[in-house]
N, C-alpha and C. Protein backbone atom coordinates (compact mmCIF):
# COMPACT_ATOMS: atom_id res chain seq x y z
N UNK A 1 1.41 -18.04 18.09
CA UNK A 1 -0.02 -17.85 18.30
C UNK A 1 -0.37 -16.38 18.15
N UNK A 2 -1.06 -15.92 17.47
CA UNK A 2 -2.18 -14.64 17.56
C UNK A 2 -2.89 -14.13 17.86
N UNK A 3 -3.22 -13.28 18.84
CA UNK A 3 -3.68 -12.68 19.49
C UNK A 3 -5.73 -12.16 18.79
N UNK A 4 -6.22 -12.08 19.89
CA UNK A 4 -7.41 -11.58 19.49
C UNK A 4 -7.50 -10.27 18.29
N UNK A 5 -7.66 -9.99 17.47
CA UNK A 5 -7.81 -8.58 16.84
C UNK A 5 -6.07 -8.40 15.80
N UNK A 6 -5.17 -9.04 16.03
CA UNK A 6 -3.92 -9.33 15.80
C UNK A 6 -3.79 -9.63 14.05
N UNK A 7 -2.45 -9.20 13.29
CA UNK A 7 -2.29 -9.62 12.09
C UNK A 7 -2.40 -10.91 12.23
N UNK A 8 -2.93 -11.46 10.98
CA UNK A 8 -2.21 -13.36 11.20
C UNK A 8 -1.96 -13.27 10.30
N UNK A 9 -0.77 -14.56 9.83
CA UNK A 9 0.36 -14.29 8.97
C UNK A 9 0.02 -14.10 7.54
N UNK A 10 -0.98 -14.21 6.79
CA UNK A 10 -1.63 -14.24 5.66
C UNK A 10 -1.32 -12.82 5.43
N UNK A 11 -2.47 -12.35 6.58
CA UNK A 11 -2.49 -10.50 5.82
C UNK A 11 -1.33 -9.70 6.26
N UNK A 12 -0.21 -10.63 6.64
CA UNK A 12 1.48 -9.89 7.03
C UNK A 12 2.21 -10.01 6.07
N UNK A 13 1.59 -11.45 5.31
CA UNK A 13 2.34 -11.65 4.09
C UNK A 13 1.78 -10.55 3.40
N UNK A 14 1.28 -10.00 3.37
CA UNK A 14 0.61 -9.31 2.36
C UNK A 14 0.76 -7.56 2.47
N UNK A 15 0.65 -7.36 3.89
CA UNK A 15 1.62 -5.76 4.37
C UNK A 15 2.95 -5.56 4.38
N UNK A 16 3.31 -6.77 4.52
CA UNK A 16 4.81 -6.65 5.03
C UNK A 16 6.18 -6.32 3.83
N UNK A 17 5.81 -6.69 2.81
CA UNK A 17 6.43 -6.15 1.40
C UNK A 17 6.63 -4.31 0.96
N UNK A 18 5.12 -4.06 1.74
CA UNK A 18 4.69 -2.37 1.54
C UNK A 18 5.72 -1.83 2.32
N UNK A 19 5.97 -2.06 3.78
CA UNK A 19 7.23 -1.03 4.79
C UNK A 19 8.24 -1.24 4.29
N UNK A 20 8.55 0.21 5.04
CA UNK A 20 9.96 0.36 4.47
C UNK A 20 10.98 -0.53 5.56
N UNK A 21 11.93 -0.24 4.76
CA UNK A 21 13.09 -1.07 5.73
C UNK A 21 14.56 -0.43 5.99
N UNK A 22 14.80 -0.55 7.20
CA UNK A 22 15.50 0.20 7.95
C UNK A 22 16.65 0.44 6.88
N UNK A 23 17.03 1.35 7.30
CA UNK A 23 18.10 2.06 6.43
C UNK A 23 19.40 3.10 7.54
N UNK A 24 19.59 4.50 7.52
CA UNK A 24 20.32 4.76 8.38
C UNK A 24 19.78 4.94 10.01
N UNK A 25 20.51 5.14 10.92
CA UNK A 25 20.05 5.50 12.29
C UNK A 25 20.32 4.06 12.75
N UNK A 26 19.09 4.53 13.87
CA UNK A 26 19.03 3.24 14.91
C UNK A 26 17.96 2.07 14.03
N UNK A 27 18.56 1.19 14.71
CA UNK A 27 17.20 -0.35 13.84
C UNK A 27 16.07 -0.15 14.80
N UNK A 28 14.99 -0.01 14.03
CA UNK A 28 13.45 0.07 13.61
C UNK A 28 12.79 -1.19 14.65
N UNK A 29 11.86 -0.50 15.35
CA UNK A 29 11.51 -1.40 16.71
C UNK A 29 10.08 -2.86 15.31
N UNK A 30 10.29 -3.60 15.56
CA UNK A 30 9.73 -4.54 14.99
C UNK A 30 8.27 -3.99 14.12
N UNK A 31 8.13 -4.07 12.94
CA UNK A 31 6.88 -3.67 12.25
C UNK A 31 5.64 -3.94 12.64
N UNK A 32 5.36 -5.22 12.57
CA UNK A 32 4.09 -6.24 12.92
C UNK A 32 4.12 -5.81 14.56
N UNK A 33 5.12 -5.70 15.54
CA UNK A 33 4.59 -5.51 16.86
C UNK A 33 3.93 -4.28 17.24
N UNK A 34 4.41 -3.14 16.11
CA UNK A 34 3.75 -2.09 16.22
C UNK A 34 2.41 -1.58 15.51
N UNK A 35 2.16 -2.23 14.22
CA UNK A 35 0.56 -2.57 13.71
C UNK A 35 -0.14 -3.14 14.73
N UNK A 36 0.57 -4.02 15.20
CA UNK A 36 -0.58 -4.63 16.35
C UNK A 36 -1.14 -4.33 17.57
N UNK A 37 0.06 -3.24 17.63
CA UNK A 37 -0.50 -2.39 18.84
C UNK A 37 -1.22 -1.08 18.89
N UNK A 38 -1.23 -0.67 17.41
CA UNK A 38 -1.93 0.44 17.45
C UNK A 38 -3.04 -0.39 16.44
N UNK A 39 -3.26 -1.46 16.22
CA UNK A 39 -4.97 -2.06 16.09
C UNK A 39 -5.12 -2.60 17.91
N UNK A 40 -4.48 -2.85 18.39
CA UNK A 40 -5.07 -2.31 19.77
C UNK A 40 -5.94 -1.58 20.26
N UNK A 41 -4.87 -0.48 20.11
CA UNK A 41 -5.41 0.87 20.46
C UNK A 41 -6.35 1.10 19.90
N UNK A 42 -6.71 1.20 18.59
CA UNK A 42 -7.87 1.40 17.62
C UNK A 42 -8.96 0.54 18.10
N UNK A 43 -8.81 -0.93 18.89
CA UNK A 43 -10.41 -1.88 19.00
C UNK A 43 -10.04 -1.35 20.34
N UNK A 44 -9.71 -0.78 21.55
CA UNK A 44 -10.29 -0.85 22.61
C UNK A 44 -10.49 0.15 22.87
N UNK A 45 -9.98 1.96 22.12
CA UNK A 45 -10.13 2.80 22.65
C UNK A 45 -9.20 3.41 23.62
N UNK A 46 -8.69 2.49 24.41
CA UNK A 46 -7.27 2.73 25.96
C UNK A 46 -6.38 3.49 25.11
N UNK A 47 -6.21 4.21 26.07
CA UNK A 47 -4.92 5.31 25.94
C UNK A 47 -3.31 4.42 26.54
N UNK A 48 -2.33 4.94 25.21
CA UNK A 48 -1.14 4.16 25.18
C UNK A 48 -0.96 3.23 26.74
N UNK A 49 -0.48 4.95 27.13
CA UNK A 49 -0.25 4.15 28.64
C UNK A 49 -0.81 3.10 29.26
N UNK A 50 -1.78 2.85 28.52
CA UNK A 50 -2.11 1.19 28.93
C UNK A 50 -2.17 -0.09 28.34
N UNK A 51 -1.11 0.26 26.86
CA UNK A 51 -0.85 -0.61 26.45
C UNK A 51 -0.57 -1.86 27.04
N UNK A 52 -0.62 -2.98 26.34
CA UNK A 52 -0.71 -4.45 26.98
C UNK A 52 1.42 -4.60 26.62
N UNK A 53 2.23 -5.34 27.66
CA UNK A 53 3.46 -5.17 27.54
C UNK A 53 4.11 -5.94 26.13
N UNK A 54 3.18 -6.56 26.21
CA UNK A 54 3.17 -7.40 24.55
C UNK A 54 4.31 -6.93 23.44
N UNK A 55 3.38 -5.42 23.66
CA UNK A 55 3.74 -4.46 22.75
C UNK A 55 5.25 -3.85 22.88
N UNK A 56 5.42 -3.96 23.94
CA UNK A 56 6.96 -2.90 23.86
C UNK A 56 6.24 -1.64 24.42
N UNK A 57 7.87 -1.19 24.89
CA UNK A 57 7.01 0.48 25.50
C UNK A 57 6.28 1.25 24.41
């Protein structure tokens, strides 16, 4: 299920080709969980620290 303001899978199909993909280091905290949290941030204005836990720290 998808969230209010949230990718839905159409326009993921459609970003998700563009990122890059992990390569050396540590593995890359999930793509889509992090678009979605900074279109969060972008429709409500709230500062991180009040991100919804959804998101990951």
């Amino acid at each position: 299920m998808v969230g209010r303001g949230e990718l839905v899978d159409r326009a993921w199909a459609v970003i998700e080709p563009s990122l890059p993909v992990s390569g050396c280091g540590r593995r890359w905290r999930d793509h889509r969980q992090v678009i979605n949290a900074i279109l969060w941030k972008l429709r409500t204005g709230s500062p991180w620290r009040d991100l919804p836990d959804r998101y990951g720290p």
